[in-house]
Protein backbone atom coordinates (compact mmCIF):
# COMPACT_ATOMS: atom_id res chain seq x y z
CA UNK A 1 26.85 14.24 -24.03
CA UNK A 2 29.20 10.98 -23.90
CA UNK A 3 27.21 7.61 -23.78
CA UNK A 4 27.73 6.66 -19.93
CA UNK A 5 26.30 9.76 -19.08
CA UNK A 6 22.81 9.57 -21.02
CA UNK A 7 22.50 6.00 -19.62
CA UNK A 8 22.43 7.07 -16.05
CA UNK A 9 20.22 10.13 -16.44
CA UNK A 10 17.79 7.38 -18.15
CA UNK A 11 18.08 5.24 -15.11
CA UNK A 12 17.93 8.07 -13.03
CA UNK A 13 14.42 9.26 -14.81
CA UNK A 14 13.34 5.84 -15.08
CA UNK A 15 13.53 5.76 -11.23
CA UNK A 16 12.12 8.72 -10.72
CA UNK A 17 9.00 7.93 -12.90
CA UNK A 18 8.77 4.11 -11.01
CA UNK A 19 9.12 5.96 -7.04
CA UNK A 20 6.35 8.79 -8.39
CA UNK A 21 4.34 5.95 -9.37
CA UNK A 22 4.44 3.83 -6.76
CA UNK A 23 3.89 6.58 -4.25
CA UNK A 24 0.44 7.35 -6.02
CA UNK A 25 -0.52 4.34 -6.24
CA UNK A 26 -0.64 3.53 -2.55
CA UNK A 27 -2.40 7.47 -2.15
CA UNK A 28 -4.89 6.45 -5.05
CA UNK A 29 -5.41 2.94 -2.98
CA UNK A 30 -5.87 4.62 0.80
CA UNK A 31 -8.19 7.50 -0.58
CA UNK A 32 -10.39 5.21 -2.41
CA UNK A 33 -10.92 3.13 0.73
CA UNK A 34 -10.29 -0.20 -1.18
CA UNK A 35 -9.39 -2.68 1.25
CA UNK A 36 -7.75 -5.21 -1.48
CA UNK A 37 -3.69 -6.07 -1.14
CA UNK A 38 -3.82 -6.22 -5.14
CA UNK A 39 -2.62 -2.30 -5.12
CA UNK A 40 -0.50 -2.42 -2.22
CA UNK A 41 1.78 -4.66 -4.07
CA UNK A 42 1.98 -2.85 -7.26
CA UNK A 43 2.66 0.01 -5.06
CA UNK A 44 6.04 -1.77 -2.99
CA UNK A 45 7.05 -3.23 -6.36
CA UNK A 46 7.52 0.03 -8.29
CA UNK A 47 9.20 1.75 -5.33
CA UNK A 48 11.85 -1.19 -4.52
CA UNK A 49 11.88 -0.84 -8.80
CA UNK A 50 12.64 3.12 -8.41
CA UNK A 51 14.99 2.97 -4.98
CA UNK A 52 17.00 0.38 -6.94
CA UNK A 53 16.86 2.25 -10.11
CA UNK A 54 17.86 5.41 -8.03
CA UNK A 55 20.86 3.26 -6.28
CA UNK A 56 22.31 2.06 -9.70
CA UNK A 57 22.05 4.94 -11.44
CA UNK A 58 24.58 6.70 -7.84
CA UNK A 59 27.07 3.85 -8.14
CA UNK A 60 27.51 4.25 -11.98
CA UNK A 61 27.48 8.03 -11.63
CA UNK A 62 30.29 7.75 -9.11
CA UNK A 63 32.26 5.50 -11.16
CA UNK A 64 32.36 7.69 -13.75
């Protein structure tokens, strides 16, 4: 497997991971009937982290 390749399936994974995340946190945070913002946060950072993860890893794909 050439080098440009491995790099976006890490992206790609590291994206996935991040989105997963960030999706459970915000189930985690509505189910436990917190009413903080604290988790909310975490939860939009790591999915804007994994949909821009997600997007780079498309663009360098198609490049190659």
């Amino acid at each position: 497997m050439d080098l440009p390749a491995q790099r976006v399936g890490t992206i790609r994974a590291f994206g996935t991971v991040s989105l997963v995340a960030g999706f459970m946190t915000t189930l985690l945070s509505m189910m436990s009937g917190y009413d903080g913002l604290e988790p909310h946060i975490l939860a939009a950072f790591l999915i804007l982290t994994g949909l821009g993860l997600r997007i780079e890893a498309a663009i360098a794909d198609r490049k190659s």
